[in-house]
PDB file of N, CA and C in Angstrom:
ATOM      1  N   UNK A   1      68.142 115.055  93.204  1.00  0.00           N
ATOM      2  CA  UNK A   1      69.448 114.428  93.130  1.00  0.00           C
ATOM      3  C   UNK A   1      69.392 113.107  93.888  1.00  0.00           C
ATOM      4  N   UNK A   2      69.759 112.217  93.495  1.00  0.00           N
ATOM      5  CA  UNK A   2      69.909 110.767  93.566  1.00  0.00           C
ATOM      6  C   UNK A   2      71.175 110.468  95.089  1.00  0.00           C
ATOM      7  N   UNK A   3      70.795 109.646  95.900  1.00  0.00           N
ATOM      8  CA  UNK A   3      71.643 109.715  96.654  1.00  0.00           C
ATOM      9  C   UNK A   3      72.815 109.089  96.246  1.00  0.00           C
ATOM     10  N   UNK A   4      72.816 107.830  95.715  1.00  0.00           N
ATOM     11  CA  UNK A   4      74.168 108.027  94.947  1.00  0.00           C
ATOM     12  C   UNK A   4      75.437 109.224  94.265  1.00  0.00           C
ATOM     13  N   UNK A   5      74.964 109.692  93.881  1.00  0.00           N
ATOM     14  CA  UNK A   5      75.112 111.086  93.022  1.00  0.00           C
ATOM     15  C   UNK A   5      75.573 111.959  94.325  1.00  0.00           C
ATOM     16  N   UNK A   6      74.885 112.351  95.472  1.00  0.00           N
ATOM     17  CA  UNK A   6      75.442 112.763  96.322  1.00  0.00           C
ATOM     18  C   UNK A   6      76.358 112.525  97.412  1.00  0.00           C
ATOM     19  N   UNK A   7      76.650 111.408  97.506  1.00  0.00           N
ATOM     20  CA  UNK A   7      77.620 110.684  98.014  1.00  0.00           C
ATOM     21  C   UNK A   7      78.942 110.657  97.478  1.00  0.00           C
ATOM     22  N   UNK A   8      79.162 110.345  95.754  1.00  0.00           N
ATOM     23  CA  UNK A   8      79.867 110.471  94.959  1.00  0.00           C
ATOM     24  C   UNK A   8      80.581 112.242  94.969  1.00  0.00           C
ATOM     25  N   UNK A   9      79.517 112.610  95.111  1.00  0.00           N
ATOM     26  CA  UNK A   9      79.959 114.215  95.308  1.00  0.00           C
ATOM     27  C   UNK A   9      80.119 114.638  96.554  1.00  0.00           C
ATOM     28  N   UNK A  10      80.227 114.210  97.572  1.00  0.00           N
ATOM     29  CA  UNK A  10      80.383 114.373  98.910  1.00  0.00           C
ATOM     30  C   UNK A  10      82.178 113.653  99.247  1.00  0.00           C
ATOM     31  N   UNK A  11      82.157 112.772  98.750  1.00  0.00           N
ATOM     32  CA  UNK A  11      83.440 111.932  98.405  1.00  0.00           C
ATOM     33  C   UNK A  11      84.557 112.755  97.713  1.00  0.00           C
ATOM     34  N   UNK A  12      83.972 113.085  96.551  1.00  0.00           N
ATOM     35  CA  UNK A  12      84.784 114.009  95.887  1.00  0.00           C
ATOM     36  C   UNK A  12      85.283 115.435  96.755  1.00  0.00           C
ATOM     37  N   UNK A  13      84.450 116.099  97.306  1.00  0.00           N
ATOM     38  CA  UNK A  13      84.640 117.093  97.728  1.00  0.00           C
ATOM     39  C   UNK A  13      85.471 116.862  99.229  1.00  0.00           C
ATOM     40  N   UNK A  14      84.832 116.057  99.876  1.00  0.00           N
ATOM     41  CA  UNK A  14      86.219 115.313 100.965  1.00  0.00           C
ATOM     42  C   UNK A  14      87.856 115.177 100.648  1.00  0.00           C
ATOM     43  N   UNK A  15      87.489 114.545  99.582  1.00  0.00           N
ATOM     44  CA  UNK A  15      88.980 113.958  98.783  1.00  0.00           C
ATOM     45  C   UNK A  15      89.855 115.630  98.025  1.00  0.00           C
ATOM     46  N   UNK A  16      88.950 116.537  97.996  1.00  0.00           N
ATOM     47  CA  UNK A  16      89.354 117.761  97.605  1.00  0.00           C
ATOM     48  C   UNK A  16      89.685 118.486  98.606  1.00  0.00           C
ATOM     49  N   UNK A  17      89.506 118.446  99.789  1.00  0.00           N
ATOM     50  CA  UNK A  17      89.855 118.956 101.205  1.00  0.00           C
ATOM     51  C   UNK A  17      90.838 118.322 101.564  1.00  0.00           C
ATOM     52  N   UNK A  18      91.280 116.913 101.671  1.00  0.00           N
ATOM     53  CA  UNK A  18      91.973 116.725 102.240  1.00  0.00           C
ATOM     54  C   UNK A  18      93.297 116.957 101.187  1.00  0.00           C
ATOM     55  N   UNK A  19      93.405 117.673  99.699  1.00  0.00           N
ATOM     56  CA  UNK A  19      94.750 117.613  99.621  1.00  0.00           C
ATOM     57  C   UNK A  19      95.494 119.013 100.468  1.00  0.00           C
ATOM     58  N   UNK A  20      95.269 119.511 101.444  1.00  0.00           N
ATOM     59  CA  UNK A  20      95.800 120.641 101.990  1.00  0.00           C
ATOM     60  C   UNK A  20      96.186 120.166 103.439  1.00  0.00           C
ATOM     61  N   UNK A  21      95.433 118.984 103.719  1.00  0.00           N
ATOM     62  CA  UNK A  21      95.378 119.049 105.255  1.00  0.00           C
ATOM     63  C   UNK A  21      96.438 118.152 105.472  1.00  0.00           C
ATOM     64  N   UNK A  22      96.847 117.055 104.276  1.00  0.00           N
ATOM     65  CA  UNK A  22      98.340 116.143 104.523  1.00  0.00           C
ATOM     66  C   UNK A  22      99.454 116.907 104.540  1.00  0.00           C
ATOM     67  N   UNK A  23      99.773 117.876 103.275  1.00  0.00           N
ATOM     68  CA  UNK A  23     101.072 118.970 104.010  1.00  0.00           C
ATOM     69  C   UNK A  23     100.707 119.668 104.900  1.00  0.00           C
ATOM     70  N   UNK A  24      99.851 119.956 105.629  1.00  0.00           N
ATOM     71  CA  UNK A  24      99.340 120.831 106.612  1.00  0.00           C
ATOM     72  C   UNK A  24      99.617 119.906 107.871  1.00  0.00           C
ATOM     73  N   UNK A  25      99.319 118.751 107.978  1.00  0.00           N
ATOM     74  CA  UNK A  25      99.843 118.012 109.070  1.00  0.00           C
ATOM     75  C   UNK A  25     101.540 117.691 109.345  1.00  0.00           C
ATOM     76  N   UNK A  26     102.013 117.809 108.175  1.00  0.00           N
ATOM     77  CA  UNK A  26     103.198 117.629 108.142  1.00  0.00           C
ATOM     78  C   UNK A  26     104.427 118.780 108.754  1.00  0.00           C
ATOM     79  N   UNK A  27     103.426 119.593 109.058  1.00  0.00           N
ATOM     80  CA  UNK A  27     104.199 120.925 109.905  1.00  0.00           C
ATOM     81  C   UNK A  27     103.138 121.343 110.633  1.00  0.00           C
ATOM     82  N   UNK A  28     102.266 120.961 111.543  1.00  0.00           N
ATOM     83  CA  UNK A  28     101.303 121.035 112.467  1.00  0.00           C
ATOM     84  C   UNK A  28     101.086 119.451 113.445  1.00  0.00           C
ATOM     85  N   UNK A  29     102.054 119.730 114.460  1.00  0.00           N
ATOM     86  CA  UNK A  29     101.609 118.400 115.088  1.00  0.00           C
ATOM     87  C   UNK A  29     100.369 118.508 116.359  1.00  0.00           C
ATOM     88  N   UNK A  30     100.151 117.653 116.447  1.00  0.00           N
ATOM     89  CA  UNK A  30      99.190 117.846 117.764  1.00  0.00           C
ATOM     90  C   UNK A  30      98.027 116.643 117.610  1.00  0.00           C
ATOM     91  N   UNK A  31      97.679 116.962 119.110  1.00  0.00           N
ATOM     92  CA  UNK A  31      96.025 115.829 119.471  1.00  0.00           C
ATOM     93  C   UNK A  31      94.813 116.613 118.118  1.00  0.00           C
ATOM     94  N   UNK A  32      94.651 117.261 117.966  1.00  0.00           N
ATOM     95  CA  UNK A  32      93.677 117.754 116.942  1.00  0.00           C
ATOM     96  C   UNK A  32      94.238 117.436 115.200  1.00  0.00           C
ATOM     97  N   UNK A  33      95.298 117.756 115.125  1.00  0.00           N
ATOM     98  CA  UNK A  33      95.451 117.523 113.819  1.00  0.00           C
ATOM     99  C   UNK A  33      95.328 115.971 113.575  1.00  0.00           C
ATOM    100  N   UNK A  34      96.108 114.908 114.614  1.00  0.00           N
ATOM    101  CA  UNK A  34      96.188 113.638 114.544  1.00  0.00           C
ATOM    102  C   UNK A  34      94.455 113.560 114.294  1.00  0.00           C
ATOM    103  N   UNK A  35      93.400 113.802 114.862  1.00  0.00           N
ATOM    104  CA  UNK A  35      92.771 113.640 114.848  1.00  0.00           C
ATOM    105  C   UNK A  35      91.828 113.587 113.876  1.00  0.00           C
ATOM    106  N   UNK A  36      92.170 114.896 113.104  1.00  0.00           N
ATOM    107  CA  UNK A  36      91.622 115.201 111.950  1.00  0.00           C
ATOM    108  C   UNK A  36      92.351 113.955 110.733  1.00  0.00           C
ATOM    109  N   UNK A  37      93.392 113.881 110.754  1.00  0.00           N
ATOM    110  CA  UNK A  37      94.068 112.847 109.900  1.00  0.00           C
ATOM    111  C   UNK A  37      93.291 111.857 109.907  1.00  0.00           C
ATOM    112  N   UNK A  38      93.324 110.942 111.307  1.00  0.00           N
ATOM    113  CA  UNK A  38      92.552 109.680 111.650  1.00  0.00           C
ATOM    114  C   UNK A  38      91.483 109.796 110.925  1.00  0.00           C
ATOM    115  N   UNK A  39      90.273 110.854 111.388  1.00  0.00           N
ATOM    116  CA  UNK A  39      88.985 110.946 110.818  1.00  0.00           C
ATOM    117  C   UNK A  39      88.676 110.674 109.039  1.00  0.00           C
ATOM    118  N   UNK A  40      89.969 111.852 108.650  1.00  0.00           N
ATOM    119  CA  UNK A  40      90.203 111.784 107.035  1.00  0.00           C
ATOM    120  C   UNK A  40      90.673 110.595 106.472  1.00  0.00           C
ATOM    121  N   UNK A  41      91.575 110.265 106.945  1.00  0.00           N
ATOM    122  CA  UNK A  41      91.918 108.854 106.096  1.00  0.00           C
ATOM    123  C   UNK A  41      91.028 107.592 106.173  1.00  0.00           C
ATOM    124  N   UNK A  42      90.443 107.221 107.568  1.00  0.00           N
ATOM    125  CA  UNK A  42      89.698 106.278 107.600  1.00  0.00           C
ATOM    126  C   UNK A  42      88.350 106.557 106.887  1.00  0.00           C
ATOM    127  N   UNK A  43      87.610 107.825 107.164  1.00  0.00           N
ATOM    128  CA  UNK A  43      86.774 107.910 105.995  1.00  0.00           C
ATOM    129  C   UNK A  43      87.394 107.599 104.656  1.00  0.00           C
ATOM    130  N   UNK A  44      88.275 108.065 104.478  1.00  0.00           N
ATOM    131  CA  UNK A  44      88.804 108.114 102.774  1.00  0.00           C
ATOM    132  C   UNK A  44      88.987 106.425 102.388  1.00  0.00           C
ATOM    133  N   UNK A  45      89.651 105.751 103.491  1.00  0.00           N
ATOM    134  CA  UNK A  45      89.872 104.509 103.192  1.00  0.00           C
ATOM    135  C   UNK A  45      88.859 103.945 103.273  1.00  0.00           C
ATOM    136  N   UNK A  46      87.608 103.917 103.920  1.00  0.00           N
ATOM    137  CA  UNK A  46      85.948 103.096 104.135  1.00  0.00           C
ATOM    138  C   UNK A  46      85.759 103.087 102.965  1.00  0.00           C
ATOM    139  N   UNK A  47      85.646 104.597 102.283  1.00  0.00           N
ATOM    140  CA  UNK A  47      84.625 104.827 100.891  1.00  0.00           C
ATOM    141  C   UNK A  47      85.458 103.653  99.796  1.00  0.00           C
ATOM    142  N   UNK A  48      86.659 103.922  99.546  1.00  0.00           N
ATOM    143  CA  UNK A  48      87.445 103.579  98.534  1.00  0.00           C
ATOM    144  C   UNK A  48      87.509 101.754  98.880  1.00  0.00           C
ATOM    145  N   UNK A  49      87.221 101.743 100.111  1.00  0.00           N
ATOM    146  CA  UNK A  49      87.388  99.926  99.838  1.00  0.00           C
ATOM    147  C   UNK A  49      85.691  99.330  99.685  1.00  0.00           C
ATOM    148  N   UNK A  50      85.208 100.012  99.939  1.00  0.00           N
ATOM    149  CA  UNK A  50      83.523  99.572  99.677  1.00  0.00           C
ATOM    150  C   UNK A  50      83.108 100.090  98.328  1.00  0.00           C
ATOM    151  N   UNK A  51      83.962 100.802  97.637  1.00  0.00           N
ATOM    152  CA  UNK A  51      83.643 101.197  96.175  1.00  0.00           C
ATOM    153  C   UNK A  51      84.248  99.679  95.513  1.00  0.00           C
ATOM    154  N   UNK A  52      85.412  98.989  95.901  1.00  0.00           N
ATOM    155  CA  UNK A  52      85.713  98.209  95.483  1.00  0.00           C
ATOM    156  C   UNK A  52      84.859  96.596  95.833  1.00  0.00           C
ATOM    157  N   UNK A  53      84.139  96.872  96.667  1.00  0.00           N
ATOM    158  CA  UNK A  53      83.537  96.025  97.736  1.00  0.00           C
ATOM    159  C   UNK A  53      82.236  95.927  96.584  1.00  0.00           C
ATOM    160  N   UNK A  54      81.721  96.834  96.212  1.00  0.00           N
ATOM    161  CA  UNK A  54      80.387  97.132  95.690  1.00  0.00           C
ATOM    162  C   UNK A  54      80.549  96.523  94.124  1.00  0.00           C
ATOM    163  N   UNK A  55      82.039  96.997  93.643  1.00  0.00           N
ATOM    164  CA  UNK A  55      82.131  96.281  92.082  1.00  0.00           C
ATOM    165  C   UNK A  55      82.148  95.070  91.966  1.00  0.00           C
ATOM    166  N   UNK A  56      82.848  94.629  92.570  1.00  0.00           N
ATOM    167  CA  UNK A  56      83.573  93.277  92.758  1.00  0.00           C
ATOM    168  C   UNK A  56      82.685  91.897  93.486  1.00  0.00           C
ATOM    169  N   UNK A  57      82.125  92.273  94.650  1.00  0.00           N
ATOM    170  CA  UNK A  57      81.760  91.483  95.519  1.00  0.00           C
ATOM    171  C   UNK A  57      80.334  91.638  95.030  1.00  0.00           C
ATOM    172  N   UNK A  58      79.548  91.386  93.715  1.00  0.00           N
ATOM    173  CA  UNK A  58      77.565  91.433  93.790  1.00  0.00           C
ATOM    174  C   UNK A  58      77.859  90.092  93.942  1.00  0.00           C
ATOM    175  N   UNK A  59      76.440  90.157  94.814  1.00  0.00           N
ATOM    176  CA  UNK A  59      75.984  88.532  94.545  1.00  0.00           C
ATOM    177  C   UNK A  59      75.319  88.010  93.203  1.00  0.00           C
ATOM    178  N   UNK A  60      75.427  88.624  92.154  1.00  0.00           N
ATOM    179  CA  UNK A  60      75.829  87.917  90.967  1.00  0.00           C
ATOM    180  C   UNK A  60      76.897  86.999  90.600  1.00  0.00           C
ATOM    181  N   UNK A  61      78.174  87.546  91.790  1.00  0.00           N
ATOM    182  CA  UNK A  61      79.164  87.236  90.906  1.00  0.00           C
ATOM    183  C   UNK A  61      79.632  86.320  91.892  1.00  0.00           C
ATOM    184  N   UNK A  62      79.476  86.244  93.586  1.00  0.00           N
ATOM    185  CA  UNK A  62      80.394  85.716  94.148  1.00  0.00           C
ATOM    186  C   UNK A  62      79.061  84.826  95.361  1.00  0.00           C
ATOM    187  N   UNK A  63      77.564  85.137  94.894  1.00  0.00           N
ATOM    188  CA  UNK A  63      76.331  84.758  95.604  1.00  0.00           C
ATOM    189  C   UNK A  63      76.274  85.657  96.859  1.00  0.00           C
ATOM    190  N   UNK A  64      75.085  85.442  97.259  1.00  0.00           N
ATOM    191  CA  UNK A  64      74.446  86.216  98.410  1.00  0.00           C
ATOM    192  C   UNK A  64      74.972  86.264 100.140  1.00  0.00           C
ATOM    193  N   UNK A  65      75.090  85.461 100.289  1.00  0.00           N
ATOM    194  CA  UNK A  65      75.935  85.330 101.843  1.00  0.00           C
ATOM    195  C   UNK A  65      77.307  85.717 101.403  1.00  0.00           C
ATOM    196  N   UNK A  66      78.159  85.721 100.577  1.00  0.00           N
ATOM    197  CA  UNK A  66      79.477  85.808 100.341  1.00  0.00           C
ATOM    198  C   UNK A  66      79.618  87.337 100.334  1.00  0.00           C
ATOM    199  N   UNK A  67      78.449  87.674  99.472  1.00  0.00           N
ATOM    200  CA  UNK A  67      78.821  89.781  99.114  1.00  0.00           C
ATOM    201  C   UNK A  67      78.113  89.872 100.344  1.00  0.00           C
ATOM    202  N   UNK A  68      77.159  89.540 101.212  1.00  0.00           N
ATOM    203  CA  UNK A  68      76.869  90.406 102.402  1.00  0.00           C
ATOM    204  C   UNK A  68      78.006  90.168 103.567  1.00  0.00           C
ATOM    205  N   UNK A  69      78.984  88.822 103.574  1.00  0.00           N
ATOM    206  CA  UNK A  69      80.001  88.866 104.300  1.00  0.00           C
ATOM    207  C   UNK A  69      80.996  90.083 104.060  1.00  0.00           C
ATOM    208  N   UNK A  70      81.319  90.178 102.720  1.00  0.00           N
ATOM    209  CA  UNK A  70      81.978  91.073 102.569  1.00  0.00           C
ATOM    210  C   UNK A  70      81.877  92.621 102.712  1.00  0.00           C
ATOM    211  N   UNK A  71      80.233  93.173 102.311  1.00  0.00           N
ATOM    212  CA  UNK A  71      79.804  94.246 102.716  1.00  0.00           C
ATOM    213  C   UNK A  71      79.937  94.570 104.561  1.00  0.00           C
ATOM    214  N   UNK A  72      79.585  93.798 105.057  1.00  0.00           N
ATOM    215  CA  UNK A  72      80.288  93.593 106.763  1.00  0.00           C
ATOM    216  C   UNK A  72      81.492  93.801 106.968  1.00  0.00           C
ATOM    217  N   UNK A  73      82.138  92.990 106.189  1.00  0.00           N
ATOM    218  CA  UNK A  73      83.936  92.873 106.419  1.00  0.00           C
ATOM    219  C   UNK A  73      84.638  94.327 106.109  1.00  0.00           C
ATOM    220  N   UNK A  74      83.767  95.147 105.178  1.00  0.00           N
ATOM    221  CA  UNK A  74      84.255  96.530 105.213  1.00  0.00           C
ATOM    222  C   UNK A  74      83.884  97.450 106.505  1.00  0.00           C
ATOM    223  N   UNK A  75      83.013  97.448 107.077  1.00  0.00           N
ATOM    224  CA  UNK A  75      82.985  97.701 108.163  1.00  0.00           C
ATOM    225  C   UNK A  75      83.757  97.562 109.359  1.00  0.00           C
ATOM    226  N   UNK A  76      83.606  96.298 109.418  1.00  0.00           N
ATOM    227  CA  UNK A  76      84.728  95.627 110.288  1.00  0.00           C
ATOM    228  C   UNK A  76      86.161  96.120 110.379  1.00  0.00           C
ATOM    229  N   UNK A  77      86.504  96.120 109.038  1.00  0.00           N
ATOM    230  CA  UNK A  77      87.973  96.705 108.897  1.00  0.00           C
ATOM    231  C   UNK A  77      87.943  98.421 108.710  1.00  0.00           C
ATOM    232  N   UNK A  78      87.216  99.540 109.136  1.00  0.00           N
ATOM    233  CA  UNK A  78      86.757 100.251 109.035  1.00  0.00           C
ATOM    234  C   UNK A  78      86.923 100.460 110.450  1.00  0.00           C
ATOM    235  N   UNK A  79      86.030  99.869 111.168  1.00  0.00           N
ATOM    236  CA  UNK A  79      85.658 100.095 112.867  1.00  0.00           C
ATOM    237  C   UNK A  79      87.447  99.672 113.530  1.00  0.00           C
ATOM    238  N   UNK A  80      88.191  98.730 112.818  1.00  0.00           N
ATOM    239  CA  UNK A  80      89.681  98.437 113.621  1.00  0.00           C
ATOM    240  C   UNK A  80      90.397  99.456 112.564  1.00  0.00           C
ATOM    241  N   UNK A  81      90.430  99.763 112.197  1.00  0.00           N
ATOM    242  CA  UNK A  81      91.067 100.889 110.862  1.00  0.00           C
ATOM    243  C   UNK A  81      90.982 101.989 112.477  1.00  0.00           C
ATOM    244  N   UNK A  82      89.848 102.444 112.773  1.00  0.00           N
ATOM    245  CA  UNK A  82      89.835 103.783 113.474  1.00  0.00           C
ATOM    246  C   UNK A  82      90.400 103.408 115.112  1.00  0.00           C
ATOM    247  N   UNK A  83      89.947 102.633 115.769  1.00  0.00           N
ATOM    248  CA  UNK A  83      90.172 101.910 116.535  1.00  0.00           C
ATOM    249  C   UNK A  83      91.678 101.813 117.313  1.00  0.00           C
ATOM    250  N   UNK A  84      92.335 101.656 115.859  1.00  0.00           N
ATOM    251  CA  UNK A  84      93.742 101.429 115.976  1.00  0.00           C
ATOM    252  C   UNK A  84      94.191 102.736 116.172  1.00  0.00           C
ATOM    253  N   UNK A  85      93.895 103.583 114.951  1.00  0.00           N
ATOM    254  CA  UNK A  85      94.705 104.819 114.970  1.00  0.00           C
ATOM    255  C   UNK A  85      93.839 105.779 115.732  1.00  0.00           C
ATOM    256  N   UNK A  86      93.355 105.673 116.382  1.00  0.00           N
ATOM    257  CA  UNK A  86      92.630 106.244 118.152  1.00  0.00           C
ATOM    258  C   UNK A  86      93.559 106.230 119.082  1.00  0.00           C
ATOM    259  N   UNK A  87      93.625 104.340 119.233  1.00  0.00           N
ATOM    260  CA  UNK A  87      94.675 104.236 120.326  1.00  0.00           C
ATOM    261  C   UNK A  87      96.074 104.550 120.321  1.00  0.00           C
ATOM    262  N   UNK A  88      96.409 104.192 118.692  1.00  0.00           N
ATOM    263  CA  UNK A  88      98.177 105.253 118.395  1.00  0.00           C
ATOM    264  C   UNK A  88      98.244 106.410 118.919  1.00  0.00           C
ATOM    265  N   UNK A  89      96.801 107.307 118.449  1.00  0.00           N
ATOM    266  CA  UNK A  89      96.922 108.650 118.937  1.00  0.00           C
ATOM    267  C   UNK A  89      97.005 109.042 120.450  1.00  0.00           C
ATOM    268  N   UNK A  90      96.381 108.177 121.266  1.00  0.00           N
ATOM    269  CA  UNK A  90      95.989 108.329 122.307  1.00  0.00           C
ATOM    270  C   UNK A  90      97.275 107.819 123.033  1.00  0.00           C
ATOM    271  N   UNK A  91      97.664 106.857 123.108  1.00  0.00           N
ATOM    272  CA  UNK A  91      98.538 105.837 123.720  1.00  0.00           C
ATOM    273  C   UNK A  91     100.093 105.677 123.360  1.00  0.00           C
ATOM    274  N   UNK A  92     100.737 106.808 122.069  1.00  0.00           N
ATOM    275  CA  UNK A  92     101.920 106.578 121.600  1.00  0.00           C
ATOM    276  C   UNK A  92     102.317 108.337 121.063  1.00  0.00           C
ATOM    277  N   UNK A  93     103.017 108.056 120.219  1.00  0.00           N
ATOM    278  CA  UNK A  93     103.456 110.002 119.926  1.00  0.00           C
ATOM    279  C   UNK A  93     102.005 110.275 118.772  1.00  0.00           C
ATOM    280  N   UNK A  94     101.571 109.329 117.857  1.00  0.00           N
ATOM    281  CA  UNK A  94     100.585 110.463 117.025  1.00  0.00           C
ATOM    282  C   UNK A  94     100.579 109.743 115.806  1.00  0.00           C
ATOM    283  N   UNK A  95      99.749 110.083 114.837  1.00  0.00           N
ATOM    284  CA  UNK A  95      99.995 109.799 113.321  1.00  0.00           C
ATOM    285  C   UNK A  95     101.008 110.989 112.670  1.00  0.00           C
ATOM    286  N   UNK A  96     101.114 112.323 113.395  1.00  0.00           N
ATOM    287  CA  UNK A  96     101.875 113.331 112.647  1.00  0.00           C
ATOM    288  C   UNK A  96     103.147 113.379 112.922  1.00  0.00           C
ATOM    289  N   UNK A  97     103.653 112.968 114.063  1.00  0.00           N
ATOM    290  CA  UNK A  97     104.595 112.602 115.034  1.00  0.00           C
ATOM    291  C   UNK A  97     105.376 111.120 114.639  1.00  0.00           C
ATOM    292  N   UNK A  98     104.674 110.542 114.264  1.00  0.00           N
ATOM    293  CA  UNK A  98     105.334 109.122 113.575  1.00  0.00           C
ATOM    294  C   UNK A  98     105.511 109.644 112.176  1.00  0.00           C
ATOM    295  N   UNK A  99     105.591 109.996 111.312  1.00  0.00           N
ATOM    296  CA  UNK A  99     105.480 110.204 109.923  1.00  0.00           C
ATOM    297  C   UNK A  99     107.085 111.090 110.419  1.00  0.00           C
ATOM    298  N   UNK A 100     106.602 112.149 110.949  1.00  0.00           N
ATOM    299  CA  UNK A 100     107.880 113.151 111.058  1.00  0.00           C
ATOM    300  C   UNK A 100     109.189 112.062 111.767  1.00  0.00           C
ATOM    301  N   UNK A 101     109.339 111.721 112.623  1.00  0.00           N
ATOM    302  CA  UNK A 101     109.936 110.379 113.456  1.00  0.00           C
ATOM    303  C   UNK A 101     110.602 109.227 112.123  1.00  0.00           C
ATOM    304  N   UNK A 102     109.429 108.780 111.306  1.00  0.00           N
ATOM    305  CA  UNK A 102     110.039 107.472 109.969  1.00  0.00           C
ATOM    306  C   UNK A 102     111.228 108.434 108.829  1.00  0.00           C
ATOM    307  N   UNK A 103     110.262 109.649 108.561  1.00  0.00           N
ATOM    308  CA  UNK A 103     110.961 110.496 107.659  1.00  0.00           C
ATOM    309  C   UNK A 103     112.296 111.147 107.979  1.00  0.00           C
ATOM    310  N   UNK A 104     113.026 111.512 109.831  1.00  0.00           N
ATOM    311  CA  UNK A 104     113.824 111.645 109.398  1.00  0.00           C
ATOM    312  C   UNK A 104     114.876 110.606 109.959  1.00  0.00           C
ATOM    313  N   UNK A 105     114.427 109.068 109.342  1.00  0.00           N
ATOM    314  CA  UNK A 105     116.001 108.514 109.371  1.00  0.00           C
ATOM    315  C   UNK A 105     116.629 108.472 107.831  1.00  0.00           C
TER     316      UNK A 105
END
């Protein structure tokens, strides 16, 4: 099996886990669940913007320094993606705790 192929299926099967764990956070608050959220979404969001990163950005289409800026720049926004919602978690009520907090005004 091709590592592509397993990645794609590793993705998939992530993305199949997490449909339980968003209503599951939504009546489970805490330092662990926030946590698990953080972990899930920012993975979920890395893959899905570097899938777009990978179509879009070859250096066929946009040259060589430009798609390796951009292959970086997913990272980048990846590493402050988690970064951020670390310190929310850490430093404010939560990712599960804010959602419950927006939802009931």
């Amino acid at each position: 099996m091709s590592v592509p192929l397993r990645q794609f299926q590793l993705e998939r099967y992530f993305a199949a886990g997490m449909v339980p764990l968003i209503p599951a956070a939504y009546f489970i608050h805490g330092p662990v669940m926030d946590a698990l959220l953080t972990v899930a979404l920012t993975l979920h969001i890395h893959w899905g913007v570097q899938g777009v990163i990978q179509d879009y950005a070859r250096p066929f289409v946009i040259g060589d320094v430009a798609a390796k800026a951009a292959r970086a720049g997913v990272y980048v926004i990846t590493a402050t993606l988690l970064a951020g919602l670390l310190h929310f978690n850490t430093n404010d009520v939560g990712i599960t705790k804010a959602f419950e907090l927006v939802f009931s005004l």
